[in-house]
N, C-alpha and C. Protein backbone atom coordinates (compact mmCIF):
# COMPACT_ATOMS: atom_id res chain seq x y z
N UNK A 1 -5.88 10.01 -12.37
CA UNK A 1 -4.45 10.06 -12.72
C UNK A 1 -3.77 11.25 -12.05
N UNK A 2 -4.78 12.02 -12.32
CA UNK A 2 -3.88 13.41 -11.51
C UNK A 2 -3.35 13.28 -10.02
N UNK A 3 -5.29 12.79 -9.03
CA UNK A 3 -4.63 12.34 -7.72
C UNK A 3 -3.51 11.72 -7.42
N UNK A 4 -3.07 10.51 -8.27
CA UNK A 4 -2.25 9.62 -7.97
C UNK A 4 -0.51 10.09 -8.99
N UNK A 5 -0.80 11.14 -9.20
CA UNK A 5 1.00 11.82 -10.04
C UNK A 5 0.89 11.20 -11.51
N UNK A 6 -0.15 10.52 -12.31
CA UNK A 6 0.70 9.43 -13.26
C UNK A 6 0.47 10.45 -14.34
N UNK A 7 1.34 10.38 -15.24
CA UNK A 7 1.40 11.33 -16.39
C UNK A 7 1.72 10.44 -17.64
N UNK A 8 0.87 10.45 -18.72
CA UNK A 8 0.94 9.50 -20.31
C UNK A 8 2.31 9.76 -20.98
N UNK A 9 2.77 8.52 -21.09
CA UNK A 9 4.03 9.15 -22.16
C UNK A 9 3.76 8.79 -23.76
N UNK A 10 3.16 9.27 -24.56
CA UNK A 10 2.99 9.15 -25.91
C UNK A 10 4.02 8.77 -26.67
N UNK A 11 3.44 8.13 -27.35
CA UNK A 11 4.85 7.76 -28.53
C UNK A 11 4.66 8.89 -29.89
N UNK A 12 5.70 8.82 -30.08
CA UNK A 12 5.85 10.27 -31.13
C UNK A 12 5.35 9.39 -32.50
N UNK A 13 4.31 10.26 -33.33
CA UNK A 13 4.07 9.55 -34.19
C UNK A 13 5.17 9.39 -35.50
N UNK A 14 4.27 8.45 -36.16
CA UNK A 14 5.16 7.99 -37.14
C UNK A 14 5.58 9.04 -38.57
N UNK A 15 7.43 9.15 -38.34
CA UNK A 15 7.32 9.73 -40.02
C UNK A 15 8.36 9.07 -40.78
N UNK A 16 8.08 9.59 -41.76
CA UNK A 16 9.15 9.43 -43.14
C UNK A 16 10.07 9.84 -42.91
N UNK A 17 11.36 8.98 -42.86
CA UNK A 17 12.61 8.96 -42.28
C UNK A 17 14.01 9.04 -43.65
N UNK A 18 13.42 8.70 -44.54
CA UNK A 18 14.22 8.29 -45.74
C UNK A 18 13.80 8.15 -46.80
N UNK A 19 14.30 8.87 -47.79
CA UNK A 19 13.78 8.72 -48.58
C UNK A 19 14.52 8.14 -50.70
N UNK A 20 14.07 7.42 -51.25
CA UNK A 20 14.78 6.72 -52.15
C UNK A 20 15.44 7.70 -53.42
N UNK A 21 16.31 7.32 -53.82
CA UNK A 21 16.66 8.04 -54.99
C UNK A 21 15.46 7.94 -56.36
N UNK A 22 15.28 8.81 -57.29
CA UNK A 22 14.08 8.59 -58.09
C UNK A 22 14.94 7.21 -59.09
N UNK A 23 16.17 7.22 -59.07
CA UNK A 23 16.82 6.11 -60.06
C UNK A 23 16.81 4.65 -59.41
N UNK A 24 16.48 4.60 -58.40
CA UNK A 24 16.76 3.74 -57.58
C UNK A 24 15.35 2.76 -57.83
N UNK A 25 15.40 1.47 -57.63
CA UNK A 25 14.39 0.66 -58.19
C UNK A 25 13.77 0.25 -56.95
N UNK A 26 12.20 -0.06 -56.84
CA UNK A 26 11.12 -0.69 -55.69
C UNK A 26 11.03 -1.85 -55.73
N UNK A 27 10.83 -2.61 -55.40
CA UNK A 27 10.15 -3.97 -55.63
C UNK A 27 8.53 -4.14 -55.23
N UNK A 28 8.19 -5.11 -55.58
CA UNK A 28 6.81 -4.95 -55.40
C UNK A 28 6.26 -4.96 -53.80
N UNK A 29 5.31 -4.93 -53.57
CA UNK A 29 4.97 -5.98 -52.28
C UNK A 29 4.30 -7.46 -51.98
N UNK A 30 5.05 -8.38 -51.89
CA UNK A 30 4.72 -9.38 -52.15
C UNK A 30 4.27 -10.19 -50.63
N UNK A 31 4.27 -9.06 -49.41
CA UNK A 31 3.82 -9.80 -48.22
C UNK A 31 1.80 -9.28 -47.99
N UNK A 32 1.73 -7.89 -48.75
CA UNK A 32 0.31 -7.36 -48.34
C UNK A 32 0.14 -7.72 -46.72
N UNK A 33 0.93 -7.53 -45.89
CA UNK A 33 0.46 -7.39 -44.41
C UNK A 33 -0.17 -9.23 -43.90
N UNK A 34 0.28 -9.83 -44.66
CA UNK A 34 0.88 -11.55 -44.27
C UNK A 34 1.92 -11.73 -43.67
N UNK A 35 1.81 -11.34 -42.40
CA UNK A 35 3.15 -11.48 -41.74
C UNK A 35 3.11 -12.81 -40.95
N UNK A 36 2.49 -14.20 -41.54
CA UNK A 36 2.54 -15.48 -40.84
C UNK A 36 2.99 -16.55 -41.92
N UNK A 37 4.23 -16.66 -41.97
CA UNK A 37 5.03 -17.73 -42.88
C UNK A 37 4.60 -19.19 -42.27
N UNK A 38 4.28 -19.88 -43.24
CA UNK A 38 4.33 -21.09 -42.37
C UNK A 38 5.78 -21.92 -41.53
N UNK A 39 6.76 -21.52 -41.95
CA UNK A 39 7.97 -22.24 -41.76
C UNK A 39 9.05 -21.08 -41.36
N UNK A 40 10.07 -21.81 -40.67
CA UNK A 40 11.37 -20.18 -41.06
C UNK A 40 12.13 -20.24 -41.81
N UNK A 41 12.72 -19.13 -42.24
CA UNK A 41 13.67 -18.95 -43.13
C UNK A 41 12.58 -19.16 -44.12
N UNK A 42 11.56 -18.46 -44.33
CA UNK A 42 10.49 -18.27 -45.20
C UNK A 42 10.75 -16.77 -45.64
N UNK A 43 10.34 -15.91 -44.50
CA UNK A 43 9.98 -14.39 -45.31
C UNK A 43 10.82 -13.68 -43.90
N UNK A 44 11.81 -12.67 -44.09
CA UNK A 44 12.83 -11.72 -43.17
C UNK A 44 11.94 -10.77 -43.39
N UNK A 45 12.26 -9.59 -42.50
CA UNK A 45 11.64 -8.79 -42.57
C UNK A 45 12.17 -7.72 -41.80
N UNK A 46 12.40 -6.15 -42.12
CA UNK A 46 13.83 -5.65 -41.79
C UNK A 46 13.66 -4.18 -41.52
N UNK A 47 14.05 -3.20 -41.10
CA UNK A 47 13.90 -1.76 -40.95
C UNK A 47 14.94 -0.95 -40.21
N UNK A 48 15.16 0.34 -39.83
CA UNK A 48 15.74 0.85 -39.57
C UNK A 48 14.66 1.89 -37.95
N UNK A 49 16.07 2.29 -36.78
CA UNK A 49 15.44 3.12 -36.35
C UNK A 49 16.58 3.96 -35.66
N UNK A 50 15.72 4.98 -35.07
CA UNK A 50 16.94 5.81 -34.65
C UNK A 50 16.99 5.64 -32.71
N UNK A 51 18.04 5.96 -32.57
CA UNK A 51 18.21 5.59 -30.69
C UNK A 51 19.09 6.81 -30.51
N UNK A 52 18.47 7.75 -29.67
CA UNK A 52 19.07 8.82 -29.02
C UNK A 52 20.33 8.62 -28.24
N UNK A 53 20.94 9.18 -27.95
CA UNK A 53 22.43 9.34 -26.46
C UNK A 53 22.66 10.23 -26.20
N UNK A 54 23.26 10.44 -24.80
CA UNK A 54 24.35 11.42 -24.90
C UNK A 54 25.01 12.00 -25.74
N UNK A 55 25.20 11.00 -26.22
CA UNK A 55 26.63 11.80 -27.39
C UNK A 55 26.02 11.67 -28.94
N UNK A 56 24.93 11.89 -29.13
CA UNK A 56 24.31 11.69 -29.97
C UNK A 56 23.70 10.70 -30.87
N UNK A 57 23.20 10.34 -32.13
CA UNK A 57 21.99 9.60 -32.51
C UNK A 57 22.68 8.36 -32.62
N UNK A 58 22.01 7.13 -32.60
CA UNK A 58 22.80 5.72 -33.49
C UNK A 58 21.76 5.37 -33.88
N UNK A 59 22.01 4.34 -35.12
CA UNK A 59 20.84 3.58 -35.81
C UNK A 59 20.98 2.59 -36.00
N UNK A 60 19.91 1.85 -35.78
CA UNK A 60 19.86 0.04 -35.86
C UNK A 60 18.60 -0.32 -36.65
N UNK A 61 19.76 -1.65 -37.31
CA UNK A 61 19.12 -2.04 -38.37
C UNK A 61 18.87 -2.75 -37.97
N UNK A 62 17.71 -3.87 -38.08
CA UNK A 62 17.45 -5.35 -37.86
C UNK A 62 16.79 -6.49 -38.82
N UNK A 63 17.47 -7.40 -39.05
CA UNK A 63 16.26 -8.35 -39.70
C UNK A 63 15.34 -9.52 -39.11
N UNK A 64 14.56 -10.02 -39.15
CA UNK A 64 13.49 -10.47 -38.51
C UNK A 64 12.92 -11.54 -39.04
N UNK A 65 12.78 -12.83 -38.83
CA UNK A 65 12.39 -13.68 -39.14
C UNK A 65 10.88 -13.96 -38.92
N UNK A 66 9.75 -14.06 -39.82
CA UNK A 66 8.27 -13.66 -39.56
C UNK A 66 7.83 -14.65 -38.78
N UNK A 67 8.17 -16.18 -39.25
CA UNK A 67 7.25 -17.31 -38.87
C UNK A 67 8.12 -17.08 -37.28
N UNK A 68 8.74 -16.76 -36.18
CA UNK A 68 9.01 -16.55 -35.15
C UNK A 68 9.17 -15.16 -34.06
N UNK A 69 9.56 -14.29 -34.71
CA UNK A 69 9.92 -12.79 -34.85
C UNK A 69 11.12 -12.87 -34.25
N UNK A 70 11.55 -13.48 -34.51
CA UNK A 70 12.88 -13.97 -33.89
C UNK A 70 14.02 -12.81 -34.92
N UNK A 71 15.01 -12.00 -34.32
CA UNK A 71 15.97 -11.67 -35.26
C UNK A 71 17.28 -12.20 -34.90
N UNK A 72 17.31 -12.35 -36.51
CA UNK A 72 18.32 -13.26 -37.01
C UNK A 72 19.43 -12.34 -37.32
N UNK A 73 19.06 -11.03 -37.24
CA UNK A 73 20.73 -10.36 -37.79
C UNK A 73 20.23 -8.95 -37.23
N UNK A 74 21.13 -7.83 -37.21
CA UNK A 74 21.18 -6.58 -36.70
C UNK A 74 22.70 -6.15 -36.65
N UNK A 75 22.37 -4.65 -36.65
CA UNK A 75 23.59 -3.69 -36.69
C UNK A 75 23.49 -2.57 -36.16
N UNK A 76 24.13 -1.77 -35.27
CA UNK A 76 23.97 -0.95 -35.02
C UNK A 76 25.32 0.28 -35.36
N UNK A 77 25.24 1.32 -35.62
CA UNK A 77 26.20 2.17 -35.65
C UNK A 77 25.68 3.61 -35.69
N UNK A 78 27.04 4.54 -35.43
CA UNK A 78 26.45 6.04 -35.49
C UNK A 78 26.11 6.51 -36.75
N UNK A 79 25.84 6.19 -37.88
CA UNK A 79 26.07 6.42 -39.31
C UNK A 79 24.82 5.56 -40.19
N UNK A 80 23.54 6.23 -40.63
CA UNK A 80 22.84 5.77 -41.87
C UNK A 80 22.97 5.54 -42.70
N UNK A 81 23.43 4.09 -43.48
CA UNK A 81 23.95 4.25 -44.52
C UNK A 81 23.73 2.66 -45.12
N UNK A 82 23.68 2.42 -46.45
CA UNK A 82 23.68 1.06 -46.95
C UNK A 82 24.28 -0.04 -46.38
N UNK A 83 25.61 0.52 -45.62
CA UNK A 83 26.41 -0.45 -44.93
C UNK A 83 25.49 -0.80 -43.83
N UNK A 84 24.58 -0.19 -43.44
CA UNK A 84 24.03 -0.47 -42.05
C UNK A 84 23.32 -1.80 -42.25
N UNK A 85 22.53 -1.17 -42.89
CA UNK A 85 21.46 -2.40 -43.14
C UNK A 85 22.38 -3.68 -44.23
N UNK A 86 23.59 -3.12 -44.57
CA UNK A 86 23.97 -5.08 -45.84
C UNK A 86 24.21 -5.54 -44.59
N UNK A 87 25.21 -4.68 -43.59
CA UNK A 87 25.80 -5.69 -42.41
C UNK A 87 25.30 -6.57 -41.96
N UNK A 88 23.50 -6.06 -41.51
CA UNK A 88 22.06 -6.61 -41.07
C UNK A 88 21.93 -8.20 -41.73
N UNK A 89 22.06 -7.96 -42.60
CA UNK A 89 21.31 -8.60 -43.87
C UNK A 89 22.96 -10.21 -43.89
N UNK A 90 24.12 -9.51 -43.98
CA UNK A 90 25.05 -10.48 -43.78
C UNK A 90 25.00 -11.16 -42.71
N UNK A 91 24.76 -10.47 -41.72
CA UNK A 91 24.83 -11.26 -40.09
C UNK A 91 23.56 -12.53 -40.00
N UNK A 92 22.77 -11.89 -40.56
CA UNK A 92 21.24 -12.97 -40.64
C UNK A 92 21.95 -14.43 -41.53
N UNK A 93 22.08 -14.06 -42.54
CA UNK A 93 22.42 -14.65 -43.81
C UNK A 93 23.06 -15.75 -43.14
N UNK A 94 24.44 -14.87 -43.00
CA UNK A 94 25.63 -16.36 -42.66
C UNK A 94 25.22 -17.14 -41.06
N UNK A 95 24.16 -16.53 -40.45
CA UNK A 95 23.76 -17.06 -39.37
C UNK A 95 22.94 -18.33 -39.97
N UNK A 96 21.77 -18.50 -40.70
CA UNK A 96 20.56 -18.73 -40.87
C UNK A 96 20.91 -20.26 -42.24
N UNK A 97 21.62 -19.21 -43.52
CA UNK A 97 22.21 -19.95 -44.58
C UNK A 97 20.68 -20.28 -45.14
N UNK A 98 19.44 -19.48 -45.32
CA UNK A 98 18.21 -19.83 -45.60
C UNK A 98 17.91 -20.43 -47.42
N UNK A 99 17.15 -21.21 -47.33
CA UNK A 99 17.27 -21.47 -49.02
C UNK A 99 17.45 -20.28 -49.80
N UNK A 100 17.16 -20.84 -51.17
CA UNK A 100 17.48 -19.74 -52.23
C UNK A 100 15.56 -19.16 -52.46
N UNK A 101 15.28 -18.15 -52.69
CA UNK A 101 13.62 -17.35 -53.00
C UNK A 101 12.78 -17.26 -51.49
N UNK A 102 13.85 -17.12 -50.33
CA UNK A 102 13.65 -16.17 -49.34
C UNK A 102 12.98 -14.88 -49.49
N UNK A 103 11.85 -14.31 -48.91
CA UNK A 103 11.49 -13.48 -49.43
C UNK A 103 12.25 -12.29 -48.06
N UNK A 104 12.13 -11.05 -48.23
CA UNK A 104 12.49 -10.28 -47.22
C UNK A 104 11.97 -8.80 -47.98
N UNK A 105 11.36 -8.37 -46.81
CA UNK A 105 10.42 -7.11 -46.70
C UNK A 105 11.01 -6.12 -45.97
N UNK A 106 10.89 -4.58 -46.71
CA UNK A 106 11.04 -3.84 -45.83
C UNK A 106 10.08 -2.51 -46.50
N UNK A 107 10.79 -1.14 -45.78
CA UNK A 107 10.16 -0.10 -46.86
C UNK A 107 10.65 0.06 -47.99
N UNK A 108 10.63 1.42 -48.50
CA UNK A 108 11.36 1.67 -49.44
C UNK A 108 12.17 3.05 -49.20
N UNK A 109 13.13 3.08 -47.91
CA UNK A 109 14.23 3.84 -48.16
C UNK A 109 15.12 3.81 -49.02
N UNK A 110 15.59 5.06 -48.73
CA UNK A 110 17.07 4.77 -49.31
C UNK A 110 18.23 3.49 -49.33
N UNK A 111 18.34 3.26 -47.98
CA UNK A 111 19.28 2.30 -48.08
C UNK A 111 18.63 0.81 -48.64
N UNK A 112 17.55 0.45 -48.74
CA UNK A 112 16.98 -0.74 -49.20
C UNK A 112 17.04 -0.62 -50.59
N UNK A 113 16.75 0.20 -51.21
CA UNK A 113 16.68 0.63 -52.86
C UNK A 113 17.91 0.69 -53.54
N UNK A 114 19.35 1.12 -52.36
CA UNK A 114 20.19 1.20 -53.26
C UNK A 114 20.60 0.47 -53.97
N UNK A 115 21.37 0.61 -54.90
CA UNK A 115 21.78 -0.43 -55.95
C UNK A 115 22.69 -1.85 -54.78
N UNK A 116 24.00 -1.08 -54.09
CA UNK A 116 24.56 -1.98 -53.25
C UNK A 116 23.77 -2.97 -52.85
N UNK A 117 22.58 -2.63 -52.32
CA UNK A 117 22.38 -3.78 -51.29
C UNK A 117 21.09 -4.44 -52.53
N UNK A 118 20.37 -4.18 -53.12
CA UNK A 118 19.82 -4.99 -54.07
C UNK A 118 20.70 -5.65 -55.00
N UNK A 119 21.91 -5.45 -55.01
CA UNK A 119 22.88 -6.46 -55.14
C UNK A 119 23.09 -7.32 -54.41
N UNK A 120 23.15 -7.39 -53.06
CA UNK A 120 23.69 -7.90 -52.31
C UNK A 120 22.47 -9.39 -51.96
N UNK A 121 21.09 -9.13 -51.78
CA UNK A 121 19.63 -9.89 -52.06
C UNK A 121 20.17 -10.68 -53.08
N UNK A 122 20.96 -10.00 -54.36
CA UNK A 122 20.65 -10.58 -55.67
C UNK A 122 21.48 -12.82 -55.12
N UNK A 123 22.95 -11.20 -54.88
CA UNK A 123 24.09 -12.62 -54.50
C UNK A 123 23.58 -13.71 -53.57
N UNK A 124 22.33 -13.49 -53.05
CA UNK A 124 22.25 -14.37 -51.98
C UNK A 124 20.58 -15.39 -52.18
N UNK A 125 20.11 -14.53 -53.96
CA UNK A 125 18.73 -15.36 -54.05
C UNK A 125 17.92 -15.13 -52.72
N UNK A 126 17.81 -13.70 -52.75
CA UNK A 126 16.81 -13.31 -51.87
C UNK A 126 15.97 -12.36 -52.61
N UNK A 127 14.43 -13.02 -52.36
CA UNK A 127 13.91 -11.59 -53.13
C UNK A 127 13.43 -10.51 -52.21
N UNK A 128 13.52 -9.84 -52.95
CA UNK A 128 12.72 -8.19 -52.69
C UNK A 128 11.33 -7.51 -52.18
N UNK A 129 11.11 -7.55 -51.28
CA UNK A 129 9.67 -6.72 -51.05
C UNK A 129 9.38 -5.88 -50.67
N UNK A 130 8.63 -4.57 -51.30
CA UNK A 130 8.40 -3.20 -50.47
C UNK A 130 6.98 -3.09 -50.11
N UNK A 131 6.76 -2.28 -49.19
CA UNK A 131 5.55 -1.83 -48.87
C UNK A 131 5.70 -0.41 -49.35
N UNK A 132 4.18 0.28 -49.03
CA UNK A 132 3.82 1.48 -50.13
C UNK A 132 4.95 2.67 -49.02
N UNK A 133 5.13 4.22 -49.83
CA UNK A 133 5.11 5.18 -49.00
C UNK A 133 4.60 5.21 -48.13
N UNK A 134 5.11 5.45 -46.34
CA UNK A 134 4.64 5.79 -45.14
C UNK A 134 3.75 5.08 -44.63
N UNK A 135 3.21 4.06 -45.39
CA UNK A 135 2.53 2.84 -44.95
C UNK A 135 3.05 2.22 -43.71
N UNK A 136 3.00 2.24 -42.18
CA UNK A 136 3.99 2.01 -41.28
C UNK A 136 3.09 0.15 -41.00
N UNK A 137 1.63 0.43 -41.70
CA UNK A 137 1.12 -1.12 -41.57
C UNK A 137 1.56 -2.52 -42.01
N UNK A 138 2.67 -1.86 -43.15
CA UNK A 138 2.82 -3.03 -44.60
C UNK A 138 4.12 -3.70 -43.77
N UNK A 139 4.55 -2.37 -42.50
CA UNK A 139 6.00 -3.62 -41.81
C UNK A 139 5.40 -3.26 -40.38
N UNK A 140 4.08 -3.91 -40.05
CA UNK A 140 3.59 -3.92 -38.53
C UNK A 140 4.61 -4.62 -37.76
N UNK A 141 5.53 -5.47 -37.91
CA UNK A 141 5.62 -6.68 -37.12
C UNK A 141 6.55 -5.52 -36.53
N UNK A 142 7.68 -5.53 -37.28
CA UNK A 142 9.08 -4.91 -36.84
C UNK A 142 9.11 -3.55 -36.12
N UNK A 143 7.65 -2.79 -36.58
CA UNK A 143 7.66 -1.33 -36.33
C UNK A 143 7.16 -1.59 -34.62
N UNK A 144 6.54 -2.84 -34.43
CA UNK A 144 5.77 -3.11 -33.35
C UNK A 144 7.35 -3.41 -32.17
N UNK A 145 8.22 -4.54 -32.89
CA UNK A 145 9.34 -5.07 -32.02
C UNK A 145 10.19 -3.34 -31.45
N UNK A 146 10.54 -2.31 -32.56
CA UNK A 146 11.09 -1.49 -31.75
C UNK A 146 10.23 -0.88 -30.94
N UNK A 147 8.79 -0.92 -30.71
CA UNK A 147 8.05 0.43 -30.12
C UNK A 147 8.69 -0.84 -28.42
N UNK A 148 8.49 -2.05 -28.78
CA UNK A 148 8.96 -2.78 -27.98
C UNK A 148 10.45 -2.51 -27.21
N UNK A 149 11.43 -2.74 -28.12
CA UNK A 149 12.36 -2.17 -27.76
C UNK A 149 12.27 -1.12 -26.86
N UNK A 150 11.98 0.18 -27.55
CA UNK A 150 12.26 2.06 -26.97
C UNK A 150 11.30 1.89 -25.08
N UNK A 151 10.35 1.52 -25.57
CA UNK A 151 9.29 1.11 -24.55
C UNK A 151 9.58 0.65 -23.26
N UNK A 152 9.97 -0.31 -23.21
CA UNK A 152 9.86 -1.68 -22.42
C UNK A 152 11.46 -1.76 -21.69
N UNK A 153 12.09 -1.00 -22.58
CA UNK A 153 13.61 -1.17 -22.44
C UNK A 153 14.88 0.03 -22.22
N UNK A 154 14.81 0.45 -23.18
CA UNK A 154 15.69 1.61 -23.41
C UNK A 154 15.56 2.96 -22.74
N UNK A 155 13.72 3.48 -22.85
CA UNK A 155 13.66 4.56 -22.61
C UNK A 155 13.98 4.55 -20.92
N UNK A 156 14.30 3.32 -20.44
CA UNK A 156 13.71 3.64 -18.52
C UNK A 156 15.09 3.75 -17.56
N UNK A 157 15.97 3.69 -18.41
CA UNK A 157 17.19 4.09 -18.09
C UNK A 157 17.76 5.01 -19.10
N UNK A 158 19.10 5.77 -18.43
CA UNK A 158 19.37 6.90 -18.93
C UNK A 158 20.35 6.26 -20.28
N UNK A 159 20.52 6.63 -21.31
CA UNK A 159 21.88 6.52 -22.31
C UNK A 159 22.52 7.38 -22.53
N UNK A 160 23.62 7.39 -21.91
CA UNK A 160 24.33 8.70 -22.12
C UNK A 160 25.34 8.83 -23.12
N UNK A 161 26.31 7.44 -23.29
CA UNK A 161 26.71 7.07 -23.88
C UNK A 161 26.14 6.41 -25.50
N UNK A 162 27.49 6.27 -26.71
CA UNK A 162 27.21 5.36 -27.78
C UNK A 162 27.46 3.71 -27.14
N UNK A 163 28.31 3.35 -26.25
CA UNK A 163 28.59 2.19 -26.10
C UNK A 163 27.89 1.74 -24.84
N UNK A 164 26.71 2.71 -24.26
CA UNK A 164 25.93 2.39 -23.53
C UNK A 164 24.84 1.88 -24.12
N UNK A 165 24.98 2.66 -25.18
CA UNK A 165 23.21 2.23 -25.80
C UNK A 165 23.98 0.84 -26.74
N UNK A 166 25.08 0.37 -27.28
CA UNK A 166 25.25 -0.81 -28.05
C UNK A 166 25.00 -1.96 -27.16
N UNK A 167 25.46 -1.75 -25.72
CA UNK A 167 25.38 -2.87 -24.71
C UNK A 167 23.83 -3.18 -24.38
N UNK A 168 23.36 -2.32 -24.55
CA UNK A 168 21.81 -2.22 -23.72
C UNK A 168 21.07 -2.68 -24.69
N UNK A 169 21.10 -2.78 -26.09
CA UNK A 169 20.82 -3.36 -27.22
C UNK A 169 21.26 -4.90 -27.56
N UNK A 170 22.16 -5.10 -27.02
CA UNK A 170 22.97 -6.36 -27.01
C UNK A 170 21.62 -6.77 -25.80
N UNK A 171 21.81 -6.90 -24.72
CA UNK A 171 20.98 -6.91 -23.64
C UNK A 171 19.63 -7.24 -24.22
N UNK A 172 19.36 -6.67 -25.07
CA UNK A 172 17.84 -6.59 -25.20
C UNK A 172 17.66 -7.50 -26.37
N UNK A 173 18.16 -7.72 -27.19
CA UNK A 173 18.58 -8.98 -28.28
C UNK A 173 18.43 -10.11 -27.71
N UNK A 174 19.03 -10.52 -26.81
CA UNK A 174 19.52 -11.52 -25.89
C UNK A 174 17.82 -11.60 -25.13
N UNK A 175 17.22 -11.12 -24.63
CA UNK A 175 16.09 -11.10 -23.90
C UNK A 175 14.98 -11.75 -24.61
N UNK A 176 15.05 -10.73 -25.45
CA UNK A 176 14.05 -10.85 -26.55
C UNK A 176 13.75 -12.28 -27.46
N UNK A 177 14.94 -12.75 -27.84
CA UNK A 177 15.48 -13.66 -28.50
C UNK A 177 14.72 -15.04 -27.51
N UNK A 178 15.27 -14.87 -26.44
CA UNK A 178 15.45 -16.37 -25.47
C UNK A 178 14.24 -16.45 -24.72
N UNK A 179 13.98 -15.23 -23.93
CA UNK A 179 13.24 -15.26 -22.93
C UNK A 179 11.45 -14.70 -23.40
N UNK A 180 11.67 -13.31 -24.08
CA UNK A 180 10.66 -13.05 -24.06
C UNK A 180 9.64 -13.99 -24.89
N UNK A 181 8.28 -13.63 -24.14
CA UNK A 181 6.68 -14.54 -24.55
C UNK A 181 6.18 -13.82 -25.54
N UNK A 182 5.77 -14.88 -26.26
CA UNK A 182 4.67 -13.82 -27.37
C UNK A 182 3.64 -14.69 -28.08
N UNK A 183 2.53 -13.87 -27.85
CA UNK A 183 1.37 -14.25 -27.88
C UNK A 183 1.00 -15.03 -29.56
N UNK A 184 1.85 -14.71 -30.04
CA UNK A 184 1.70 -15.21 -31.84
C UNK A 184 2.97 -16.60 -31.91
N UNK A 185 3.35 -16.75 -30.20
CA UNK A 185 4.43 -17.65 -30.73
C UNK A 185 3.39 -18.78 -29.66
N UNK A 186 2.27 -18.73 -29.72
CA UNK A 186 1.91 -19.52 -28.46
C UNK A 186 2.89 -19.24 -27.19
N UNK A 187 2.47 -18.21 -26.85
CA UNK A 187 3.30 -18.03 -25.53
C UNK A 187 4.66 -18.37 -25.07
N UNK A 188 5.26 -18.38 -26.48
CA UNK A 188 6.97 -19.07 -26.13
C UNK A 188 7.81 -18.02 -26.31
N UNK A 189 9.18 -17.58 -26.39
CA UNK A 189 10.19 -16.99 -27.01
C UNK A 189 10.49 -17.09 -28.14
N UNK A 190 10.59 -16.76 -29.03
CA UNK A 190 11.65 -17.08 -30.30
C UNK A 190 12.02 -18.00 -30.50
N UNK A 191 12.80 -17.93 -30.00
CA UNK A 191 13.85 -19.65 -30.01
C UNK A 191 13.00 -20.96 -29.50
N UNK A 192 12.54 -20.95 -28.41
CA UNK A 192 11.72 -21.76 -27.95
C UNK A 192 10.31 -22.53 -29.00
N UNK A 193 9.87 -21.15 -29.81
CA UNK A 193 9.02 -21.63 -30.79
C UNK A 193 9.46 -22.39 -32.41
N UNK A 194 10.98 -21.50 -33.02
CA UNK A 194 11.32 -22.67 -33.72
C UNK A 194 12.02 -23.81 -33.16
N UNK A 195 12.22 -23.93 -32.18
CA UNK A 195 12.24 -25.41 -31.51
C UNK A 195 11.43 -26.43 -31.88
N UNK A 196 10.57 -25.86 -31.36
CA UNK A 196 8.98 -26.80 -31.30
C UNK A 196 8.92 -26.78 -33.02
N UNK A 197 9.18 -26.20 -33.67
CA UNK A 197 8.88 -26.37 -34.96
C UNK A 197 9.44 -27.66 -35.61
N UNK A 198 10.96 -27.51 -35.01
CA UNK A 198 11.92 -28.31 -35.47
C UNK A 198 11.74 -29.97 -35.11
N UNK A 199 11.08 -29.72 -34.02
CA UNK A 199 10.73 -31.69 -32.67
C UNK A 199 9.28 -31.59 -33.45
N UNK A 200 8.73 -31.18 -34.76
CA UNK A 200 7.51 -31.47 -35.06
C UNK A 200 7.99 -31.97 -36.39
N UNK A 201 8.91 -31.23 -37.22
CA UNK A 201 9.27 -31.24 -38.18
C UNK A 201 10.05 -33.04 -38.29
C-alpha cells in the first residue's frame, strides 16, 4: 500500500447520538434483528444521521421499507428535532397508505420517544419498535444504507454547501431507489424487487 500511495479511510465508530427523556416511553423490540418481512408495507424501519457542509451540519431522517430496503420517506434539514423524523414518517405514510399494525423500528432517541411523534404512529396504527441502548445491530439494515450513502456517495465530492448536500441526497435517493443492486433483493433495485413481488402476487 505504501509503494503504491493508497491510504485506509476508516469509518468513525459508532456513538450515541441522542438521547431520550427519562418521561418519555420505549417500546419494546419486536424485530430482534429480523430484518426479512415477508411482504411490504410489513415492517419500516427508520433512523437519523448527521451530513457535514460547508456551512455546517444537516440531518436526515429516513424510513425504510425491510422486505425491499427500499425508502419510502425521508427528510432532511439543518435542525434535530421531532419534526424531522414525523416529516419522515408522513412522507412514507401518504406515499405507501400501508395497512393498519405496520410495524416500524428504530432506536430509542429522543425524537422517536417523544410524545409528538408516538402520537403520530398512534394516528396512523403503526406500531412501535425499539432496539436496546447503542445496540447499532438491532437497526443493521439502515445503519448499513447510510455507511452506504457517506461511502459510496457523498464523501467523494466536496459539500460545501446546505443545498448542495440536499441535491446530492436527492441524487442518491433516486439511485438507490431505481438503480442500485442488492444482494438480499436477488440482485435487483428496490423498486425492481417489489415489482416482482407484485407480477407474483
Amino acid at each position: 500500500m505504501n509503494r503504491l500511495g493508497l491510504v485506509v479511510t476508516q469509518r468513525v465508530a459508532y456513538n450515541v447520538t441522542t438521547k431520550r427523556k427519562h418521561s418519555d416511553a420505549v417500546a419494546d423490540n419486536l424485530l430482534n434483528q429480523n430484518f426479512n418481512p415477508v411482504a411490504p408495507n410489513h415492517v419500516w424501519a427508520g433512523d437519523v444521521t448527521y451530513l457535514k457542509t460547508g456551512e455546517g451540519w444537516m440531518y436526515l431522517a429516513i424510513v425504510m421499507d425491510l422486505y425491499s430496503r427500499r425508502i419510502v420517506g425521508w427528510h432532511i434539514d439543518k435542525r434535530m428535532t421531532p419534526d424531522l423524523v414525523s416529516k419522515a414518517m408522513m412522507k412514507a405514510y401518504n406515499l405507501r397508505r400501508p395497512p393498519d399494525g405496520l410495524v416500524f423500528h428504530s432506536d430509542r432517541g429522543s425524537q422517536y420517544t417523544s410524545k409528538r411523534y408516538r402520537n403520530l404512529l398512534a394516528n396512523y396504527d403503526i406500531r412501535a419498535s425499539m432496539g436496546d441502548v447503542g445496540a447499532c445491530w438491532d437497526n443493521a439494515v439502515v445503519e448499513r444504507f447510510f455507511g452506504s450513502l457517506k461511502h459510496d456517495w457523498l464523501l467523494k465530492v466536496p459539500q460545501p454547501t446546505r443545498e448542495h448536500m440536499k441535491n446530492d441526497v436527492t441524487a442518491y435517493m433516486r439511485y438507490y431507489n431505481l438503480e442500485r443492486l442488492h444482494t438480499a433483493n436477488r440482485d435487483m433495485s428496490p423498486v425492481n424487487y417489489e415489482m416482482s413481488f407484485r407480477k407474483v402476487s
